[in-house]
C-alpha atoms as a PDB file:
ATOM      1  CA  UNK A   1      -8.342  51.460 189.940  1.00  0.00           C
ATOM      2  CA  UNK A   2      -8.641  48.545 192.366  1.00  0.00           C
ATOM      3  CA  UNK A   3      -5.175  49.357 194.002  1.00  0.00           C
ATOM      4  CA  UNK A   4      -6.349  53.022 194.729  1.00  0.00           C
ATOM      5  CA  UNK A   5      -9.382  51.518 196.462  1.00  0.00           C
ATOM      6  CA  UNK A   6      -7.484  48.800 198.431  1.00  0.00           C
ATOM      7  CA  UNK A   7      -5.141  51.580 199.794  1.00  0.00           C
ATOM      8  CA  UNK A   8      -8.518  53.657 200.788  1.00  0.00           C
ATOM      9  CA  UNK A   9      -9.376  50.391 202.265  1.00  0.00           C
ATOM     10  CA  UNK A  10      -6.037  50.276 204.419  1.00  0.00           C
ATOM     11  CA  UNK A  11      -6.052  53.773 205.379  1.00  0.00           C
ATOM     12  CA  UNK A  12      -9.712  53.812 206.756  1.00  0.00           C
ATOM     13  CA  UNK A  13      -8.864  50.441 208.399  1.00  0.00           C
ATOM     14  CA  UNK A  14      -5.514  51.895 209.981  1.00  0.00           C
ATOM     15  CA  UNK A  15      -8.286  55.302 210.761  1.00  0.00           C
ATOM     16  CA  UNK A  16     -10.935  52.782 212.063  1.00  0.00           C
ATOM     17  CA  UNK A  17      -7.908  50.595 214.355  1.00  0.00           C
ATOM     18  CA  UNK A  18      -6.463  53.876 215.685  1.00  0.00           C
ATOM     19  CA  UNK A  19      -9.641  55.331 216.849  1.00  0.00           C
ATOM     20  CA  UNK A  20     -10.873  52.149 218.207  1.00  0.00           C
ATOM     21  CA  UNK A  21      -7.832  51.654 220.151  1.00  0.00           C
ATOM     22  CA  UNK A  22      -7.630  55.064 221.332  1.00  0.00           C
ATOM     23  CA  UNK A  23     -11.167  54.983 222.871  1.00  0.00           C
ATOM     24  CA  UNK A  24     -11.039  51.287 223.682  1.00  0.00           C
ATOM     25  CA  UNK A  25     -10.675  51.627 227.788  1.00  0.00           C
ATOM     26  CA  UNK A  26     -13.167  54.049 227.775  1.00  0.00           C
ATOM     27  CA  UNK A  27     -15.788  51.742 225.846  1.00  0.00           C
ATOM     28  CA  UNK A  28     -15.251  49.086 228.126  1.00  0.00           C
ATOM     29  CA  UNK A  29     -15.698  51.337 231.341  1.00  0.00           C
ATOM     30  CA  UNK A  30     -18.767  53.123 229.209  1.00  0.00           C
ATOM     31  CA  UNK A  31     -20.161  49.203 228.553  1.00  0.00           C
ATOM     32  CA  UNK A  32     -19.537  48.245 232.463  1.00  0.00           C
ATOM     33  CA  UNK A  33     -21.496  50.549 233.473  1.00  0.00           C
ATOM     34  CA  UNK A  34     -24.232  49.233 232.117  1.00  0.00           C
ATOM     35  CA  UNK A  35     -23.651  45.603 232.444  1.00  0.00           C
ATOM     36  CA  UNK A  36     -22.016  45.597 235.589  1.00  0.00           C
ATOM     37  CA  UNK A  37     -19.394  43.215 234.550  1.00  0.00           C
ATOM     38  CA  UNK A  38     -16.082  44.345 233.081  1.00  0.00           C
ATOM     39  CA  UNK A  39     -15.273  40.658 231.156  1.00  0.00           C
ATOM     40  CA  UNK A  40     -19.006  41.381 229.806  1.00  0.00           C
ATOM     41  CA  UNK A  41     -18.400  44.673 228.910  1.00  0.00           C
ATOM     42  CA  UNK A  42     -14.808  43.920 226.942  1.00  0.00           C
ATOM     43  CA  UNK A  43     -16.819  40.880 224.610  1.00  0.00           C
ATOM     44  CA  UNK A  44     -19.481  43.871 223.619  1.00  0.00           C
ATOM     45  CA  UNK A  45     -16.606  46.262 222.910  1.00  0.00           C
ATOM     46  CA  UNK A  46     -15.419  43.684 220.660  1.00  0.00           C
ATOM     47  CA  UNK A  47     -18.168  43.025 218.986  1.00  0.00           C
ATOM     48  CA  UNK A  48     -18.916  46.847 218.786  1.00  0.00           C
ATOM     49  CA  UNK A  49     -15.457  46.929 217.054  1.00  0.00           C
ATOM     50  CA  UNK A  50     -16.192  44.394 214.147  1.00  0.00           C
ATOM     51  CA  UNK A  51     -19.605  46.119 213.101  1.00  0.00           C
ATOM     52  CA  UNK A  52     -17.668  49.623 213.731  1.00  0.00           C
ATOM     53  CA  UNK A  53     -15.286  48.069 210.935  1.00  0.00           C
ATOM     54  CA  UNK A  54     -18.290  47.305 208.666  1.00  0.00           C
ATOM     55  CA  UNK A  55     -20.459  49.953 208.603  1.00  0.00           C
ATOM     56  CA  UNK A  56     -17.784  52.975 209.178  1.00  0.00           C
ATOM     57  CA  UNK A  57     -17.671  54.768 205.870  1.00  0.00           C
ATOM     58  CA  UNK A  58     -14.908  57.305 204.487  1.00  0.00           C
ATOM     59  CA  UNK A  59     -16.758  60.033 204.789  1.00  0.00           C
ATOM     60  CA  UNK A  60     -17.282  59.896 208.307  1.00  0.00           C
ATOM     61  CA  UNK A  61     -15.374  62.393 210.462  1.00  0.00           C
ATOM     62  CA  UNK A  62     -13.733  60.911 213.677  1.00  0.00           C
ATOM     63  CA  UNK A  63     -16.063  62.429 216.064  1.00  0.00           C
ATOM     64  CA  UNK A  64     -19.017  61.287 214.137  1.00  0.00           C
ATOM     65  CA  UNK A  65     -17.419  57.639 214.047  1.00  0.00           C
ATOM     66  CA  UNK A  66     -16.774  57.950 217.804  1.00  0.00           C
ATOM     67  CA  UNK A  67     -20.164  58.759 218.500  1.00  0.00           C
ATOM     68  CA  UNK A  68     -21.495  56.238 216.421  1.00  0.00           C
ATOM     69  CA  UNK A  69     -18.946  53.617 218.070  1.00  0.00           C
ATOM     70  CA  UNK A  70     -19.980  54.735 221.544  1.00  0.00           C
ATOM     71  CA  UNK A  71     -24.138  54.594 220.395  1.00  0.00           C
ATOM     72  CA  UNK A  72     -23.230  50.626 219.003  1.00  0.00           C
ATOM     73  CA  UNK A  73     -21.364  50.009 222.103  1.00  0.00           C
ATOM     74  CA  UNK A  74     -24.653  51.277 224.333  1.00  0.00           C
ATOM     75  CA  UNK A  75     -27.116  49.228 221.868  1.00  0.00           C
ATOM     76  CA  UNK A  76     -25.428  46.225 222.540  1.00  0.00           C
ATOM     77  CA  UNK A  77     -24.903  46.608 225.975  1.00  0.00           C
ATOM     78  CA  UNK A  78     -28.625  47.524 226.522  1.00  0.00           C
ATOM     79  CA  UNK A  79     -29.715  44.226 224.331  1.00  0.00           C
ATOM     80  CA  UNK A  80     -27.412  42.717 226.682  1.00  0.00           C
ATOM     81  CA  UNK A  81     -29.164  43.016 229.774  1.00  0.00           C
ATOM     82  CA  UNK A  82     -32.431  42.953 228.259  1.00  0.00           C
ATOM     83  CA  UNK A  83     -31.837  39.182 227.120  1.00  0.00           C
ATOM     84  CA  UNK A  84     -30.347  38.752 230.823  1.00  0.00           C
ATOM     85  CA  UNK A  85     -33.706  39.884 232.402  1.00  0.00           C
ATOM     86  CA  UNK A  86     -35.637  37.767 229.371  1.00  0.00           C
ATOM     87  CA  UNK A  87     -33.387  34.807 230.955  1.00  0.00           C
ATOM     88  CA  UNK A  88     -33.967  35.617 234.384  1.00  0.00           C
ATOM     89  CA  UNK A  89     -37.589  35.852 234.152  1.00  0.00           C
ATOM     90  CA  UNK A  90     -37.970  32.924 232.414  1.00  0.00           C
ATOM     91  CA  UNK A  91     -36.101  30.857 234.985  1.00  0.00           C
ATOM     92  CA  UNK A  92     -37.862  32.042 237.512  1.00  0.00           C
ATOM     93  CA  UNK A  93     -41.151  31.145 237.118  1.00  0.00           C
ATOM     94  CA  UNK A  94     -42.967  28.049 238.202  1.00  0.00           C
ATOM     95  CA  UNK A  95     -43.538  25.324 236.239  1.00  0.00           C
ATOM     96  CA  UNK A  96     -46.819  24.597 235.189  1.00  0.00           C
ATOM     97  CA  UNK A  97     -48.939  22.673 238.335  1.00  0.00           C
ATOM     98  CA  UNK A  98     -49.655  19.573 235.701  1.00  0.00           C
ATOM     99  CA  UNK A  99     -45.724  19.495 235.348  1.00  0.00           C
ATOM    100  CA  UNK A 100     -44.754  18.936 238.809  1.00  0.00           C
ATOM    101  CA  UNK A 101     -45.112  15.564 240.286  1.00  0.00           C
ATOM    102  CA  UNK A 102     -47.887  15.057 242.637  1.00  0.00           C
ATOM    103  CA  UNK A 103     -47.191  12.853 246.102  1.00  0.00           C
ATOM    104  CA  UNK A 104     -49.688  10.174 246.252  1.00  0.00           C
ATOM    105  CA  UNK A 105     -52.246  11.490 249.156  1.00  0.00           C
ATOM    106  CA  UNK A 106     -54.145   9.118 251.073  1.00  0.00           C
ATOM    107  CA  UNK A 107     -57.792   8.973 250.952  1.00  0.00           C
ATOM    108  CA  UNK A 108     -57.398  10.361 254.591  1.00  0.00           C
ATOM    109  CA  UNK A 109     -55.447  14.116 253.280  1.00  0.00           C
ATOM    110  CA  UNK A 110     -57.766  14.422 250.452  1.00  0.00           C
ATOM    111  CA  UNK A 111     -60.645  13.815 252.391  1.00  0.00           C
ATOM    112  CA  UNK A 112     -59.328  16.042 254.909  1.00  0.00           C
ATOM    113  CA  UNK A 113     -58.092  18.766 251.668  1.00  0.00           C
ATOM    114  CA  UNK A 114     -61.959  18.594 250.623  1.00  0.00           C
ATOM    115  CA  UNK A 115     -62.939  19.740 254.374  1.00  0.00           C
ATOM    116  CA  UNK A 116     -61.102  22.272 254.764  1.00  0.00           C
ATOM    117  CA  UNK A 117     -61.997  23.540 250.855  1.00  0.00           C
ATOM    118  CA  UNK A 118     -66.178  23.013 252.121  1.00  0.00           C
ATOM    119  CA  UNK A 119     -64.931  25.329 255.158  1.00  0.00           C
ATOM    120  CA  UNK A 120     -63.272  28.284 253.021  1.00  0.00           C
ATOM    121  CA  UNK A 121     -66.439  28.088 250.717  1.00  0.00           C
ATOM    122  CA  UNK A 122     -68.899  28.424 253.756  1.00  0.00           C
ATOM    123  CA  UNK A 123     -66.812  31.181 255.293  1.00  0.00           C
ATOM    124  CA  UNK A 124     -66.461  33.101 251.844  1.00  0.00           C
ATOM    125  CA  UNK A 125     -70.390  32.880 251.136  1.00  0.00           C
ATOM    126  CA  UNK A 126     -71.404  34.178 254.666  1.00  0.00           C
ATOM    127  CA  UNK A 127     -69.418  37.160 253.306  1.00  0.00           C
ATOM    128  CA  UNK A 128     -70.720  40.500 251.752  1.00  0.00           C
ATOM    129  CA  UNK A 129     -70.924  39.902 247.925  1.00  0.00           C
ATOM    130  CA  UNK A 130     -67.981  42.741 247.584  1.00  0.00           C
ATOM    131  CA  UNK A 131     -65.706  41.102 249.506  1.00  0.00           C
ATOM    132  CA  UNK A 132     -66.096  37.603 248.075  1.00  0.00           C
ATOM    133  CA  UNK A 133     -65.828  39.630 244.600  1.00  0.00           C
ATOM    134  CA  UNK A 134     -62.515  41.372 245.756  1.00  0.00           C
ATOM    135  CA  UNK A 135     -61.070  37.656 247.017  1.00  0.00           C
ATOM    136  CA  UNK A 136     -62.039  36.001 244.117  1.00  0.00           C
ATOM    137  CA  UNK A 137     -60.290  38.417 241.490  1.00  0.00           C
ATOM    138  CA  UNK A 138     -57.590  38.929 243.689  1.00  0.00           C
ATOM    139  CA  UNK A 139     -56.559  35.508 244.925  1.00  0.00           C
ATOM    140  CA  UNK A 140     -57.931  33.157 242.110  1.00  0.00           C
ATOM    141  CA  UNK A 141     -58.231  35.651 239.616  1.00  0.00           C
ATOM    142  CA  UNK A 142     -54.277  36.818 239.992  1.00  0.00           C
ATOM    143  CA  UNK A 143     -55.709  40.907 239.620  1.00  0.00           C
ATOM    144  CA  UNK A 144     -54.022  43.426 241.493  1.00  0.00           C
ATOM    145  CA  UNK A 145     -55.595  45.486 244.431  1.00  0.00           C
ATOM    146  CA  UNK A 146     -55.674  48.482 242.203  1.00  0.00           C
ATOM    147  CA  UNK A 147     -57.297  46.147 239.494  1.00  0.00           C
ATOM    148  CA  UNK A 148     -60.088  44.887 242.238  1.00  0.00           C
ATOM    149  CA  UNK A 149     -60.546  48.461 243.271  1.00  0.00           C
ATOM    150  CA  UNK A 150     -60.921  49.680 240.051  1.00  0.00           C
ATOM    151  CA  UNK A 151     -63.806  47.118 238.949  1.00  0.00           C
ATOM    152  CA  UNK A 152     -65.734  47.532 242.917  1.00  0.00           C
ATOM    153  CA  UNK A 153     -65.414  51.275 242.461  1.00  0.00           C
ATOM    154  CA  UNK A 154     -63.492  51.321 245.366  1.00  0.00           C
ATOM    155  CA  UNK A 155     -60.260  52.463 247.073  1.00  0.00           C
ATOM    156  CA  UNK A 156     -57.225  50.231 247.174  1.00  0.00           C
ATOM    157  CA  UNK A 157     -57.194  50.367 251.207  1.00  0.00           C
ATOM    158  CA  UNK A 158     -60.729  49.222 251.137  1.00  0.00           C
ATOM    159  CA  UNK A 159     -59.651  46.434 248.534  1.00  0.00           C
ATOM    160  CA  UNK A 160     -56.949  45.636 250.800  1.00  0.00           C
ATOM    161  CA  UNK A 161     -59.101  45.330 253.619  1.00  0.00           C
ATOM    162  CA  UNK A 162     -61.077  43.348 252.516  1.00  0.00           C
ATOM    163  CA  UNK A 163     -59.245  40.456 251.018  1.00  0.00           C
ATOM    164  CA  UNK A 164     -57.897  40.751 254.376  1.00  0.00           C
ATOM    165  CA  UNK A 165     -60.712  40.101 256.280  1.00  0.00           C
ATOM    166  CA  UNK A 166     -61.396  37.407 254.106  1.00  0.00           C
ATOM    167  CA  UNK A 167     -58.680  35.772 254.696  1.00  0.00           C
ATOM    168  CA  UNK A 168     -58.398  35.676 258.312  1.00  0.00           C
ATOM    169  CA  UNK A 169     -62.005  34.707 259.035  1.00  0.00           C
ATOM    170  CA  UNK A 170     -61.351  31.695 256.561  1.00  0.00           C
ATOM    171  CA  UNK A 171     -57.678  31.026 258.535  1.00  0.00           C
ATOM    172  CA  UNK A 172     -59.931  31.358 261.981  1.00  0.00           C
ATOM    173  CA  UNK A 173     -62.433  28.713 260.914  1.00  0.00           C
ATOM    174  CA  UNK A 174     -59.884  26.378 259.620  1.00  0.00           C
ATOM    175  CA  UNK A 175     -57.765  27.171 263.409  1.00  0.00           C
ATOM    176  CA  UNK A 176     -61.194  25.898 264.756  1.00  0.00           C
ATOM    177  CA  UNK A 177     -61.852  22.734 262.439  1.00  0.00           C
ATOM    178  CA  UNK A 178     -57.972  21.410 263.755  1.00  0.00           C
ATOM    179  CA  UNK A 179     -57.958  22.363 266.907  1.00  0.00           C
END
């Protein structure tokens, strides 16, 4: 009894090797594609291969087995570059602000940094209560125009303009204060 299923074990694992080697080229160029790297795309193709070899059973017809070898190839490929982007993403961002080493300011720069702070306040309070609204949520807040527009009840352009505005009239009075 256990010879007869060793043997179906070597014939589905001779099965399994000859389809896998037939369609291995085509894996790899089916993987690249997605990864954009061929080395990358040859270490999913093996890896495709070994859970191929474990979940293939003898029931399965070839083209079933090659679809499901081509559908483990894409999943892994796919979870491939979605780690990549997880990566990415994460290496990208800035540190925290209470990571990054502070210089040691003068009482001269932070008097001057609490000046120019006094300035952007007056300049944002002499402005409509919509526009200090549409600063605040956009520049402090980290909202999107469409976000800001959305809560004002008004357009995007408008939003746009008037962050804008904001912004230059406080960048005029600051031109002023240094010049």
């Amino acid at each position: 009894m256990q010879e007869r299923q060793v043997k179906q074990q070597l014939d589905l694992s001779a099965e399994t090797n000859s389809l896998f080697m037939g369609h291995r080229t085509a894996l790899i160029s089916y993987s690249a594609r997605i990864l954009g790297s061929r080395d990358a795309a040859e270490d999913i193709v093996q890896e495709a291969y070994l859970r191929f070899g474990l979940g293939n059973s003898p029931a399965q017809t070839a083209r079933q087995g090659l679809a499901y070898l081509y559908r483990i190839v894409r999943n892994l490929s796919l979870d491939t570059v979605k780690r990549r982007r997880i990566e990415q993403r994460a290496q990208n961002e800035d540190p925290p602000f209470w990571i990054v080493p502070r210089t040691n300011e003068t009482p001269e720069q932070t008097t001057m940094f609490c000046d120019e702070v006094r300035i952007a306040q007056e300049v944002l309070a002499s402005l409509t209560q919509d526009i200090q609204i549409a600063v605040e949520m956009h520049r402090h807040g980290g909202c999107t125009l469409e976000a800001v527009a959305e809560y004002l009840g008004i357009s995007v352009a408008t939003a746009h303009r008037h962050v804008r505005t904001a912004m230059v009239k406080i960048a005029i009075a600051l031109d002023r204060k240094n010049a």
